[in-house]
PDB file of N, CA and C in Angstrom:
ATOM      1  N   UNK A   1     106.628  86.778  98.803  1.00  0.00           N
ATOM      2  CA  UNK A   1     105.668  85.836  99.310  1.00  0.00           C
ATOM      3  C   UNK A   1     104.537  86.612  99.977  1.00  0.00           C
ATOM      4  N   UNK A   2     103.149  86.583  99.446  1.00  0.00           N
ATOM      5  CA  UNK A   2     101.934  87.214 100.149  1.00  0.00           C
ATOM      6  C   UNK A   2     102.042  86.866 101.668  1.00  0.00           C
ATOM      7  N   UNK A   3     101.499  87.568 102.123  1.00  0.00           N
ATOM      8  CA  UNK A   3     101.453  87.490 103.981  1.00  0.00           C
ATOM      9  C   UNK A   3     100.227  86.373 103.923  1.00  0.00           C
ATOM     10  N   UNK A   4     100.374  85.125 104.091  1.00  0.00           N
ATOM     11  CA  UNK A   4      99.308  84.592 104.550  1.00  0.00           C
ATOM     12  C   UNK A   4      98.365  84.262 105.860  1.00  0.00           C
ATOM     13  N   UNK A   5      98.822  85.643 106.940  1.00  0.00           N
ATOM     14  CA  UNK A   5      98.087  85.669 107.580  1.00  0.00           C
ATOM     15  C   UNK A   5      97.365  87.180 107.791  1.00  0.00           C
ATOM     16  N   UNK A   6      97.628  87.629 106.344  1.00  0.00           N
ATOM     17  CA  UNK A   6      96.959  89.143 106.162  1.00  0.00           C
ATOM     18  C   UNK A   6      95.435  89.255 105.791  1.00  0.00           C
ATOM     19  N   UNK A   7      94.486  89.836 105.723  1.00  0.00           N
ATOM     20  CA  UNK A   7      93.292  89.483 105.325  1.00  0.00           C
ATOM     21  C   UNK A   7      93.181  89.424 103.575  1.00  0.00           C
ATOM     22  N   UNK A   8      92.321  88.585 103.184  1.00  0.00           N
ATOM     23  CA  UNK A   8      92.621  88.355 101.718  1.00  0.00           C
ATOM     24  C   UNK A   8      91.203  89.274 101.049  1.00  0.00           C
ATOM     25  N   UNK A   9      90.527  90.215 102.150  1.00  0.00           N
ATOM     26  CA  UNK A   9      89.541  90.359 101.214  1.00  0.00           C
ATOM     27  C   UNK A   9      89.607  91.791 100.609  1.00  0.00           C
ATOM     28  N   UNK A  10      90.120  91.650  99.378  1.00  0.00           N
ATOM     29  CA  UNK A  10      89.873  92.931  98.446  1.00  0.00           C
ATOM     30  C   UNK A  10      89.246  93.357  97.637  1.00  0.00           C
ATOM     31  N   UNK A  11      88.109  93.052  97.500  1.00  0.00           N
ATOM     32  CA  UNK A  11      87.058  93.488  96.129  1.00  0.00           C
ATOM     33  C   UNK A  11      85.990  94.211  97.007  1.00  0.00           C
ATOM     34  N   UNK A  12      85.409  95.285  96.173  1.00  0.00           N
ATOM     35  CA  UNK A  12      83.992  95.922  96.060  1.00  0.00           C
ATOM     36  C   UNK A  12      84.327  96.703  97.824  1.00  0.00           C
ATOM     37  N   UNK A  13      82.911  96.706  98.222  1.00  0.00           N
ATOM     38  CA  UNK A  13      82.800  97.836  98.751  1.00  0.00           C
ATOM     39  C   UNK A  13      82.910  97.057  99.941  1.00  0.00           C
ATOM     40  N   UNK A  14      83.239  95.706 100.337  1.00  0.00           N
ATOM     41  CA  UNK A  14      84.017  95.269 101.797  1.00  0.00           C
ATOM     42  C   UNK A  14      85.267  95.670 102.021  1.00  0.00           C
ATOM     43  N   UNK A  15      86.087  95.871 101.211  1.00  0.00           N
ATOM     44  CA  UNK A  15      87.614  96.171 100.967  1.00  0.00           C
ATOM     45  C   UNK A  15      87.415  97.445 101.675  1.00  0.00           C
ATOM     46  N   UNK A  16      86.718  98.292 101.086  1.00  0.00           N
ATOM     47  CA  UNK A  16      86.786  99.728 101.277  1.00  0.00           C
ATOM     48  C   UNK A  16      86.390  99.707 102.911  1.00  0.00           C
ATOM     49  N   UNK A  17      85.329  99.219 103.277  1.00  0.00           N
ATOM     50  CA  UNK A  17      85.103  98.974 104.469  1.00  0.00           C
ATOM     51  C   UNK A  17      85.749  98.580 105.351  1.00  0.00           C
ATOM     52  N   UNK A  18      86.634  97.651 105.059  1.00  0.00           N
ATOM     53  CA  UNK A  18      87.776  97.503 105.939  1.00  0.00           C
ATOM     54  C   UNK A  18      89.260  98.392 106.221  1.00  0.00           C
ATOM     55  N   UNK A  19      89.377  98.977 104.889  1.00  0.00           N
ATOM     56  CA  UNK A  19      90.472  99.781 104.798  1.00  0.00           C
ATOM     57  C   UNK A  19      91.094 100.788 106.338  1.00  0.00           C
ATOM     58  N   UNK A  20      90.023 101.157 106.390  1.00  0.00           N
ATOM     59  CA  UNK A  20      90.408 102.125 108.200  1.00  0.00           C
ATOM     60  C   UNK A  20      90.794 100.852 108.619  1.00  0.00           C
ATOM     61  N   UNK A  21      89.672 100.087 109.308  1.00  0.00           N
ATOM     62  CA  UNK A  21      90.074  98.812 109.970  1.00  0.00           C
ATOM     63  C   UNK A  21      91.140  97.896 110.517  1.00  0.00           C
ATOM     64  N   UNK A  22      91.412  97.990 109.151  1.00  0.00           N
ATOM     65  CA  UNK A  22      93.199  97.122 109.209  1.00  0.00           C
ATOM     66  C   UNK A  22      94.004  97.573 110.273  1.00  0.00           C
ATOM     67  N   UNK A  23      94.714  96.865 111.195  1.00  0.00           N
ATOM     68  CA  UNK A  23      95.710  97.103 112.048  1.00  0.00           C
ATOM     69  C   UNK A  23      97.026  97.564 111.196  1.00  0.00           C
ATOM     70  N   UNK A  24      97.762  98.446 111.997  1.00  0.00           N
ATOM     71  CA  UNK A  24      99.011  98.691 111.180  1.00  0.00           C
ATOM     72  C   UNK A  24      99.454  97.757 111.350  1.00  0.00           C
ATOM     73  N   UNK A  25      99.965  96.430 112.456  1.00  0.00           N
ATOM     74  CA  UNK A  25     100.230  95.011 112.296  1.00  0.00           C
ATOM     75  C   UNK A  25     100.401  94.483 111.309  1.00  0.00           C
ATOM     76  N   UNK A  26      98.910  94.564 110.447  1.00  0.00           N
ATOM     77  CA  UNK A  26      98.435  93.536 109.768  1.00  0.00           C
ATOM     78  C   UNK A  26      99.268  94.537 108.131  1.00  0.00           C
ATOM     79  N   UNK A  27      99.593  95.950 108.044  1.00  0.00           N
ATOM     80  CA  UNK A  27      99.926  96.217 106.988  1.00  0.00           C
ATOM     81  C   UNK A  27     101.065  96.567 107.323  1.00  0.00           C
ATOM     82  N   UNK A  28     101.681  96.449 108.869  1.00  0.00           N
ATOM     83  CA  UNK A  28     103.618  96.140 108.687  1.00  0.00           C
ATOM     84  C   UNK A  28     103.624  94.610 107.895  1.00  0.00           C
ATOM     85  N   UNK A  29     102.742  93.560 108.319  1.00  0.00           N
ATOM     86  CA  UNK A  29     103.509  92.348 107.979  1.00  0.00           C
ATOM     87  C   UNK A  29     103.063  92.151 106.260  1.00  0.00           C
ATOM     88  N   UNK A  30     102.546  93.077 105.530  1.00  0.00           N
ATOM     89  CA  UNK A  30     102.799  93.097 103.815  1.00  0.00           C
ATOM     90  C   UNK A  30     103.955  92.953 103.988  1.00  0.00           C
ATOM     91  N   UNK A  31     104.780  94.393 104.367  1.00  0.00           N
ATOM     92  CA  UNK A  31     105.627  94.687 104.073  1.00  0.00           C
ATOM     93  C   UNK A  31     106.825  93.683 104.377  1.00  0.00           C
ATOM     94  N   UNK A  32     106.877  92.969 105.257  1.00  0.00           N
ATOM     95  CA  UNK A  32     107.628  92.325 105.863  1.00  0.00           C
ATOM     96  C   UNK A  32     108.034  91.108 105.723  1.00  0.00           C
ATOM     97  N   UNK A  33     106.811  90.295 105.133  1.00  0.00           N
ATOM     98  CA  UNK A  33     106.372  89.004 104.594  1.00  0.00           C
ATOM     99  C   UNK A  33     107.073  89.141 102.638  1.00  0.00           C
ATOM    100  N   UNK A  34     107.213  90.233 102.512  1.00  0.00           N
ATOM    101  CA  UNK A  34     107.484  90.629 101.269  1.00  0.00           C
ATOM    102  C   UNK A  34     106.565  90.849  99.932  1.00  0.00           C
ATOM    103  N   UNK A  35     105.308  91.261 100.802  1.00  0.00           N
ATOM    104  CA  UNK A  35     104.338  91.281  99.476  1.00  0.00           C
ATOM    105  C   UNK A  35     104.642  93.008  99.307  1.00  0.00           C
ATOM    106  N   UNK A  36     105.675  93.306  99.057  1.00  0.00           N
ATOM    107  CA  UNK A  36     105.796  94.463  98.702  1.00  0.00           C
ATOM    108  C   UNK A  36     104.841  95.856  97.706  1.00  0.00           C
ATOM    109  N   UNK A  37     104.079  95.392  96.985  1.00  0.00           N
ATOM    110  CA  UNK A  37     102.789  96.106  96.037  1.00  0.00           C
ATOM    111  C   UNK A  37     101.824  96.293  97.032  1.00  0.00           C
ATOM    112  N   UNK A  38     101.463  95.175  98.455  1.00  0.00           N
ATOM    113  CA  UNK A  38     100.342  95.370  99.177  1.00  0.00           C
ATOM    114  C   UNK A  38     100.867  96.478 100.008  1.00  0.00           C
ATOM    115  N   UNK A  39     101.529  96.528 100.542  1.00  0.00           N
ATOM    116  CA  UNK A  39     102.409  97.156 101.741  1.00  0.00           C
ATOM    117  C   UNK A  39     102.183  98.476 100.792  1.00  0.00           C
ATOM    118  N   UNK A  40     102.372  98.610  99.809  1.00  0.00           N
ATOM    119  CA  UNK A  40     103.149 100.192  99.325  1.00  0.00           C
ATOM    120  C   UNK A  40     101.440 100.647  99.052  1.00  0.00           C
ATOM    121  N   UNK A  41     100.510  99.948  98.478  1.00  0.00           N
ATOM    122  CA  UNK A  41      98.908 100.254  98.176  1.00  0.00           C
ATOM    123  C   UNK A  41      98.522 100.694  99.975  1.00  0.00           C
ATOM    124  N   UNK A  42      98.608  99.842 100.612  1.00  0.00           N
ATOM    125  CA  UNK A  42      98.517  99.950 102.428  1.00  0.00           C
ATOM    126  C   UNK A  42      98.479 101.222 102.325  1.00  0.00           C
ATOM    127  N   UNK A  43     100.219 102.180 102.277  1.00  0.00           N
ATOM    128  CA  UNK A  43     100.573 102.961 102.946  1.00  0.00           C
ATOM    129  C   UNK A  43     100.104 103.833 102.330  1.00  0.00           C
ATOM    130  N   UNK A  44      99.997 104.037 100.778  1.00  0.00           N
ATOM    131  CA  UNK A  44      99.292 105.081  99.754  1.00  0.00           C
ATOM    132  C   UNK A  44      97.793 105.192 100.231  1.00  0.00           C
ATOM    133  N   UNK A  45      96.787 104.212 100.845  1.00  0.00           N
ATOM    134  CA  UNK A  45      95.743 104.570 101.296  1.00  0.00           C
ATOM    135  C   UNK A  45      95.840 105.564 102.702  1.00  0.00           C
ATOM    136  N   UNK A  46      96.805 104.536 103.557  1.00  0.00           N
ATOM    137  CA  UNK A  46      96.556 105.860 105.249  1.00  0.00           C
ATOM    138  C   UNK A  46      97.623 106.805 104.657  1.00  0.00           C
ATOM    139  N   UNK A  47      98.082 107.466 103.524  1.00  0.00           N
ATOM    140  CA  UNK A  47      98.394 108.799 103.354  1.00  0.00           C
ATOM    141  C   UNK A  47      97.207 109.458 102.907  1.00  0.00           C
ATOM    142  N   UNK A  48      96.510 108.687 102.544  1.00  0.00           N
ATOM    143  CA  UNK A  48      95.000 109.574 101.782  1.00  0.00           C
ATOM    144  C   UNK A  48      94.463 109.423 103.413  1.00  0.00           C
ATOM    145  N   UNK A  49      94.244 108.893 104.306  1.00  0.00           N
ATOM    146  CA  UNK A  49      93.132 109.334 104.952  1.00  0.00           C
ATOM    147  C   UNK A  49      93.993 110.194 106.015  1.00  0.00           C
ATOM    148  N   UNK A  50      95.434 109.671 105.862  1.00  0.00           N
ATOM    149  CA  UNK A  50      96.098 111.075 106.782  1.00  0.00           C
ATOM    150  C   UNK A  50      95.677 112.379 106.237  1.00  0.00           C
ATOM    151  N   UNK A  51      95.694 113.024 105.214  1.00  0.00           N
ATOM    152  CA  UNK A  51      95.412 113.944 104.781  1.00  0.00           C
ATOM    153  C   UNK A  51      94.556 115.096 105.301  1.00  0.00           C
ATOM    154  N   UNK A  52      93.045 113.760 106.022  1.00  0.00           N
ATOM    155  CA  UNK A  52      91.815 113.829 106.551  1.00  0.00           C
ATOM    156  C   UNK A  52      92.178 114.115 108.078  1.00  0.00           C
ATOM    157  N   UNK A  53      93.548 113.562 108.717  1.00  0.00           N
ATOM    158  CA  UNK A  53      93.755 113.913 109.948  1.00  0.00           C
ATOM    159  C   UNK A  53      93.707 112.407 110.806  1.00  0.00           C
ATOM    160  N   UNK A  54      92.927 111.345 110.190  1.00  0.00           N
ATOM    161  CA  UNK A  54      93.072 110.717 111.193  1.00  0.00           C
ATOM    162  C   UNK A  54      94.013 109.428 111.316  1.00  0.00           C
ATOM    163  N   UNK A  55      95.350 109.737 110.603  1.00  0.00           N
ATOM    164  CA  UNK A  55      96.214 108.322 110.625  1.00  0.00           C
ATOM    165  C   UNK A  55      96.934 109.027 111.322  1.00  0.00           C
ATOM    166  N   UNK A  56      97.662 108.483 112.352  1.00  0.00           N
ATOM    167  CA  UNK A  56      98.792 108.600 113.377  1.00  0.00           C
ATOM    168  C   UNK A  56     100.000 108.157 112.823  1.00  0.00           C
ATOM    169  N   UNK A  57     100.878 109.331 112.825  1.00  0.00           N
ATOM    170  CA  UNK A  57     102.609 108.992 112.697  1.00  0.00           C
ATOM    171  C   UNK A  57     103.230 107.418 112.775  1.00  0.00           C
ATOM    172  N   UNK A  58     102.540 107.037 114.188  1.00  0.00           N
ATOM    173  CA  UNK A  58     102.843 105.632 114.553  1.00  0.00           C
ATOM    174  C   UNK A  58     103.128 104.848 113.588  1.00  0.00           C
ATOM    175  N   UNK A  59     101.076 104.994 112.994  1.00  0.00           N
ATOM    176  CA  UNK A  59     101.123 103.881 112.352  1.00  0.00           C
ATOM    177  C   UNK A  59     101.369 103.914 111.073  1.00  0.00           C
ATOM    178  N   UNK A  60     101.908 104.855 110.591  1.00  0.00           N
ATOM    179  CA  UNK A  60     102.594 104.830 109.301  1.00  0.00           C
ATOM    180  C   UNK A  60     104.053 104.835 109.042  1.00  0.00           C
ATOM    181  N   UNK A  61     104.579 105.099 110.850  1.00  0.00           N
ATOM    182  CA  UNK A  61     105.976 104.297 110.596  1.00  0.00           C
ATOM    183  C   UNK A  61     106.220 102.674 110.790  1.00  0.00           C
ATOM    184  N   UNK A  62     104.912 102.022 111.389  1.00  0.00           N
ATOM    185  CA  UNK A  62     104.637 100.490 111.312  1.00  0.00           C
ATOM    186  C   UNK A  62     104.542 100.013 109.464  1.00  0.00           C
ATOM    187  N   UNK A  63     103.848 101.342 108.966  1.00  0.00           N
ATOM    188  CA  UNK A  63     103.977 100.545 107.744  1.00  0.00           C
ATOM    189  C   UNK A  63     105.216 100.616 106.843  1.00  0.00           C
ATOM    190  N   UNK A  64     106.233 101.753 107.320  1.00  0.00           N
ATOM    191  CA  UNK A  64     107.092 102.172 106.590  1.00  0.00           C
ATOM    192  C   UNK A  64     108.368 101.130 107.084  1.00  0.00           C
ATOM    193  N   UNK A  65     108.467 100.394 108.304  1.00  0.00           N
ATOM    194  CA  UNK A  65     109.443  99.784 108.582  1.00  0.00           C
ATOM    195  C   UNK A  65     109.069  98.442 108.047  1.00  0.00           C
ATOM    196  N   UNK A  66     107.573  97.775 107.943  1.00  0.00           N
ATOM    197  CA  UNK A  66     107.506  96.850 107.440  1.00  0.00           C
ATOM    198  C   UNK A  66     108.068  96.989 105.767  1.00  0.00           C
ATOM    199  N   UNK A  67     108.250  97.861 105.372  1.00  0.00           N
ATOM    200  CA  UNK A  67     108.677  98.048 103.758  1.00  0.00           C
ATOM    201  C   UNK A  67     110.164  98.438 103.767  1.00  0.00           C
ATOM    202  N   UNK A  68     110.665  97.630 105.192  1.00  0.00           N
ATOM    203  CA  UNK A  68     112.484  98.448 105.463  1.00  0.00           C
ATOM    204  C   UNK A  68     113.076  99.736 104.593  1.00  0.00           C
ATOM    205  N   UNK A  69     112.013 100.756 104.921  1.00  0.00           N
ATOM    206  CA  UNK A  69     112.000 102.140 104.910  1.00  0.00           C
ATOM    207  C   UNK A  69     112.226 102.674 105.941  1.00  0.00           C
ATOM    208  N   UNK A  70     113.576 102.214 106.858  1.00  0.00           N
ATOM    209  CA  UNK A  70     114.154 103.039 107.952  1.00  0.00           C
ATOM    210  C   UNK A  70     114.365 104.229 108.061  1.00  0.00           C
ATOM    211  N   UNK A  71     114.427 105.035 107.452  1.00  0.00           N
ATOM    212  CA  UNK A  71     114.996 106.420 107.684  1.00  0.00           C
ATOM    213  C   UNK A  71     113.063 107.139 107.590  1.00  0.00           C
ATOM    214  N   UNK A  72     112.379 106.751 106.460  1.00  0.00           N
ATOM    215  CA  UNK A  72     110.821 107.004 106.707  1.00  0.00           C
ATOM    216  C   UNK A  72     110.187 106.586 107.910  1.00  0.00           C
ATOM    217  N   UNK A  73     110.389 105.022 108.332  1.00  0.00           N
ATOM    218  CA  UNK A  73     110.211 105.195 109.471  1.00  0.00           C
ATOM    219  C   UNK A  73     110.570 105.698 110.588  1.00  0.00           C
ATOM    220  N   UNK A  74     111.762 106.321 111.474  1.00  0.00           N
ATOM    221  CA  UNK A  74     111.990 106.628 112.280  1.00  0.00           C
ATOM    222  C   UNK A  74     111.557 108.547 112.177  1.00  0.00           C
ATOM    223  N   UNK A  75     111.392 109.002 110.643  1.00  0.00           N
ATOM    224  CA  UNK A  75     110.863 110.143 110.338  1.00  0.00           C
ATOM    225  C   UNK A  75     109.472 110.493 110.852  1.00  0.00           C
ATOM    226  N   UNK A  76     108.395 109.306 110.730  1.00  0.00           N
ATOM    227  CA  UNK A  76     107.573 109.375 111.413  1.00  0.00           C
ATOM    228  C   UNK A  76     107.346 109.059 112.808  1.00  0.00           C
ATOM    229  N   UNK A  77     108.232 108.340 113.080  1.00  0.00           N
ATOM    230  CA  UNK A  77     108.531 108.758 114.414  1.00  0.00           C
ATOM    231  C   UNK A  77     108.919 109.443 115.333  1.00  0.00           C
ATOM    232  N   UNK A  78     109.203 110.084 114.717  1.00  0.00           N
ATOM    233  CA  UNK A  78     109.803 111.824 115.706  1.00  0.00           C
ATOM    234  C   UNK A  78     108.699 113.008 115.587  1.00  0.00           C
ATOM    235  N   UNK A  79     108.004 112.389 114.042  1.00  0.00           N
ATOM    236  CA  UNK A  79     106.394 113.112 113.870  1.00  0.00           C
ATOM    237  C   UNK A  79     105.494 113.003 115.366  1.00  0.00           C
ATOM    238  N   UNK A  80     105.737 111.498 115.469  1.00  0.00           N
ATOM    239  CA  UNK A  80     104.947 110.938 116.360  1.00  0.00           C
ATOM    240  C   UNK A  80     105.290 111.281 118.430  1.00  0.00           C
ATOM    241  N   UNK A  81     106.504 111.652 118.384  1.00  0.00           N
ATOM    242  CA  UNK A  81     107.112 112.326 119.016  1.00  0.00           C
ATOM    243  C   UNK A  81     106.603 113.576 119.234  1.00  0.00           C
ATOM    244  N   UNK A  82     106.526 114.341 118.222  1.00  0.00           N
ATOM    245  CA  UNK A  82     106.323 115.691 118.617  1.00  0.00           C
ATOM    246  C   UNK A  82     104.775 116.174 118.582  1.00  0.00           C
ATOM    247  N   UNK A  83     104.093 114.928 118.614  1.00  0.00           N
ATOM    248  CA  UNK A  83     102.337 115.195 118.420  1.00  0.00           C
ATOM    249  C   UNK A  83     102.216 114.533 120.093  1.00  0.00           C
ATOM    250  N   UNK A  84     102.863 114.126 120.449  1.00  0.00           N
ATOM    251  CA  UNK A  84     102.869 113.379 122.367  1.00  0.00           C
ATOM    252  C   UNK A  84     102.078 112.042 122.130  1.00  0.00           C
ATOM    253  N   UNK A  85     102.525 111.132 121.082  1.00  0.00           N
ATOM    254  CA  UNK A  85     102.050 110.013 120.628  1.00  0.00           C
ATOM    255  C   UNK A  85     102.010 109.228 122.179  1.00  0.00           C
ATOM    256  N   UNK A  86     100.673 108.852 122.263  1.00  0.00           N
ATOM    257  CA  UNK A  86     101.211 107.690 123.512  1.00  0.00           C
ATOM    258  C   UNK A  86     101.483 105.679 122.980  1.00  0.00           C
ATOM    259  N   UNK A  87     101.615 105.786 121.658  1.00  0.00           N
ATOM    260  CA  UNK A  87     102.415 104.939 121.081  1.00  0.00           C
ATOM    261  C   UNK A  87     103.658 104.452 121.530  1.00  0.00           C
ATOM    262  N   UNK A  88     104.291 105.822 121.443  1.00  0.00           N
ATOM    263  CA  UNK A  88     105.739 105.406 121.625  1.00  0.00           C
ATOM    264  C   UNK A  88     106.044 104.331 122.830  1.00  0.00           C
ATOM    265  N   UNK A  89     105.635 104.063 123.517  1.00  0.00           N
ATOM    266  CA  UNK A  89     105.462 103.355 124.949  1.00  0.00           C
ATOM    267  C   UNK A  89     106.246 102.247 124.398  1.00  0.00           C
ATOM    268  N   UNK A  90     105.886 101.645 123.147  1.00  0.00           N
ATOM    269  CA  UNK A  90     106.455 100.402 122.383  1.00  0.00           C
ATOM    270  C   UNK A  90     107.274 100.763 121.838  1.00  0.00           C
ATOM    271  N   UNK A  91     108.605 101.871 121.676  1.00  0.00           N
ATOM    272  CA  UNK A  91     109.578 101.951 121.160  1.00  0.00           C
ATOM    273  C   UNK A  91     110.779 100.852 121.894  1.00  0.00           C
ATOM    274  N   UNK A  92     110.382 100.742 123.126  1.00  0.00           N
ATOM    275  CA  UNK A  92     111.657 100.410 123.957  1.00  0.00           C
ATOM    276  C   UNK A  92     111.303  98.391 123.992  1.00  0.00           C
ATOM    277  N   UNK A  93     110.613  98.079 124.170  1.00  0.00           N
ATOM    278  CA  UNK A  93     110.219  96.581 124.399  1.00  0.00           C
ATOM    279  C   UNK A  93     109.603  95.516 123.134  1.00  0.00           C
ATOM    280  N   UNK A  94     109.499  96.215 122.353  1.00  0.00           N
ATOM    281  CA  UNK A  94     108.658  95.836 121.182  1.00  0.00           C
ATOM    282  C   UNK A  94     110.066  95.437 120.484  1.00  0.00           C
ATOM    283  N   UNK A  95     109.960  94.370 119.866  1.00  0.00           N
ATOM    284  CA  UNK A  95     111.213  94.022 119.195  1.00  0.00           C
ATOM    285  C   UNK A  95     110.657  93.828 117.789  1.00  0.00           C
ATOM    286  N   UNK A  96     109.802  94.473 117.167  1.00  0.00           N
ATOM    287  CA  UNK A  96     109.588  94.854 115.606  1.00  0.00           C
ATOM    288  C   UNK A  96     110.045  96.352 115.207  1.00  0.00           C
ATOM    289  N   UNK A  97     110.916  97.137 116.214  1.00  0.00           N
ATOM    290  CA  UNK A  97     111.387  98.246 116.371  1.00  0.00           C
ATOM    291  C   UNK A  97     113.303  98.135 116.142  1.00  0.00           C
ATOM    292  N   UNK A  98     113.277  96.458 116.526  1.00  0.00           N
ATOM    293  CA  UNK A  98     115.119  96.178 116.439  1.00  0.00           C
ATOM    294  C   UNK A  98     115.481  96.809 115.599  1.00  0.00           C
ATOM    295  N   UNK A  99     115.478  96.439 114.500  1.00  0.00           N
ATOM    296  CA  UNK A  99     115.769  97.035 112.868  1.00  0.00           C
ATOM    297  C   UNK A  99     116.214  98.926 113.002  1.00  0.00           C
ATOM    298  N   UNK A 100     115.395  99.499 113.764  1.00  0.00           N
ATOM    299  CA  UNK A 100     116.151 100.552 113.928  1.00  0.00           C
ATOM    300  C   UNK A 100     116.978 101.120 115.044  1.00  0.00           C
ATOM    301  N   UNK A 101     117.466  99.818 115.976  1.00  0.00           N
ATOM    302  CA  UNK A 101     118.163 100.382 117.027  1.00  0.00           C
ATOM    303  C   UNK A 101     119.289 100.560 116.429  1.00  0.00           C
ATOM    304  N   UNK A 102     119.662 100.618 115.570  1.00  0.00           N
ATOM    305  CA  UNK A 102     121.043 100.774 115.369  1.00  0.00           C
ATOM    306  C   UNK A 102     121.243 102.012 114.303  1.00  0.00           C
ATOM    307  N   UNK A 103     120.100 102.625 113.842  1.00  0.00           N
ATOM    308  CA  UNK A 103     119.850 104.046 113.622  1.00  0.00           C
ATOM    309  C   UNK A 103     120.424 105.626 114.439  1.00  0.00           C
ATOM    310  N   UNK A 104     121.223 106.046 114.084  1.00  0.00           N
ATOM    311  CA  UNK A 104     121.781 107.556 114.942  1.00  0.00           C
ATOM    312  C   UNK A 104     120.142 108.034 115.543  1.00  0.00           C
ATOM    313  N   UNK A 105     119.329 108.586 114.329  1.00  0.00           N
ATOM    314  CA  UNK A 105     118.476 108.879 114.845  1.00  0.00           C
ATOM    315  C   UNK A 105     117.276 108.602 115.631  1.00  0.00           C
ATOM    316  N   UNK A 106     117.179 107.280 115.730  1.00  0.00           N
ATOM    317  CA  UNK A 106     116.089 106.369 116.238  1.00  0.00           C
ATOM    318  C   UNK A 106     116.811 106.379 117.984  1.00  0.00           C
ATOM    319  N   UNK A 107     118.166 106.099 117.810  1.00  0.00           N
ATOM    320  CA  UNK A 107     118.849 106.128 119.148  1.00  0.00           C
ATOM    321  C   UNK A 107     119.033 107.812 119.662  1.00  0.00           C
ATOM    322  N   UNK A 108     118.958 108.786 118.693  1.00  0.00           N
ATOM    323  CA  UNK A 108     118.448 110.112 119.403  1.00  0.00           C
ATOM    324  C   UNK A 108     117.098 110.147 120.271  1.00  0.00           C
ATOM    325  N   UNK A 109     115.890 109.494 119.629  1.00  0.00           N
ATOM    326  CA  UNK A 109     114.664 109.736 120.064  1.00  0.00           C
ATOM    327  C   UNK A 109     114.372 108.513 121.155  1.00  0.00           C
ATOM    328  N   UNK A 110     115.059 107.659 120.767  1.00  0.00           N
ATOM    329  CA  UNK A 110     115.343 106.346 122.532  1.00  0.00           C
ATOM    330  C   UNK A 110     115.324 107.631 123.696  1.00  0.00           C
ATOM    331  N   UNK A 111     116.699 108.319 123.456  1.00  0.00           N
ATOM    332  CA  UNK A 111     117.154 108.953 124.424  1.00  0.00           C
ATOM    333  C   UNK A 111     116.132 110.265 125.226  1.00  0.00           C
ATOM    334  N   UNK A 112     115.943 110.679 123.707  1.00  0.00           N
ATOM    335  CA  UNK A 112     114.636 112.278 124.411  1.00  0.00           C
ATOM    336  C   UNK A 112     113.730 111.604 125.050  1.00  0.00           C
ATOM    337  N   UNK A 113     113.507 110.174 124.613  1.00  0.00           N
ATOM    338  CA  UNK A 113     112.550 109.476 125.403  1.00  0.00           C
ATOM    339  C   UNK A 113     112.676 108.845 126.643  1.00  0.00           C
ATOM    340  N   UNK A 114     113.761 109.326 127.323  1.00  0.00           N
ATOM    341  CA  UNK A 114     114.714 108.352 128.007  1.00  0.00           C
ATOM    342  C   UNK A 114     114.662 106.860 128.459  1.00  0.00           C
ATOM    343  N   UNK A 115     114.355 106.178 126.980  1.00  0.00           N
ATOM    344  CA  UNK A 115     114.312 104.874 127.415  1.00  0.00           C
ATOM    345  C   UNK A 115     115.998 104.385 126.936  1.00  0.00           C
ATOM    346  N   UNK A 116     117.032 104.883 126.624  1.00  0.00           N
ATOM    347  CA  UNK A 116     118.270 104.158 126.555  1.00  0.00           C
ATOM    348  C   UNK A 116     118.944 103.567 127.840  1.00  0.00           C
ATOM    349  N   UNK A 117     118.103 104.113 128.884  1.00  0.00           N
ATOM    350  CA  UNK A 117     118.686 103.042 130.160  1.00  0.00           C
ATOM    351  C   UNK A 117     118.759 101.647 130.109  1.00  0.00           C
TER     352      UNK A 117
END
């Protein structure tokens, strides 16, 4: 089912314009909503502009958990970890993160983080 509260505009050179733009939000909930082709196009673009330096670990484990790519996501999260993401702040309260509390490794990086209290 398309995310119908994702933005619908993809043609020509607004698309492109928006592409940075997009909240990882808005390209976890492809993934999540189950438009699975948008979500995976999403994440294939911020790997191209990661390339360039400027996509954050974060938000490409927002897009990787919206595509319940747990083990990718929590991978970039330890990326995001070891760059002193001030992201992580939302590992502990954010409940679009549930999905991997029950991860060995996601509950390793709770801990280095010491939010398992």
């Amino acid at each position: 089912m398309p995310c119908s509260s994702c933005s619908t505009n993809t043609t020509g050179r607004a698309a492109k314009a928006n592409s940075a733009g997009r909240s990882p939000s808005t390209r976890y909930a492809y993934g999540a909503s189950g438009d699975r082709a948008r979500a995976l196009a999403e994440l294939a673009d911020l790997n191209k502009t990661s390339l360039r330096g400027s996509v954050t670990p974060f938000n490409l484990a927002l897009v990787s958990l919206g595509l319940g790519d747990h083990a990718r996501a929590v991978s970039y999260l330890e990326q995001a970890h070891a760059s002193d993401s001030q992201w992580l702040g939302w590992l502990k309260g954010d409940r679009i993160f549930d999905p991997l509390r029950s991860e060995p490794r996601f509950a390793a990086l709770m801990r280095k983080l010491r939010f398992d209290g």
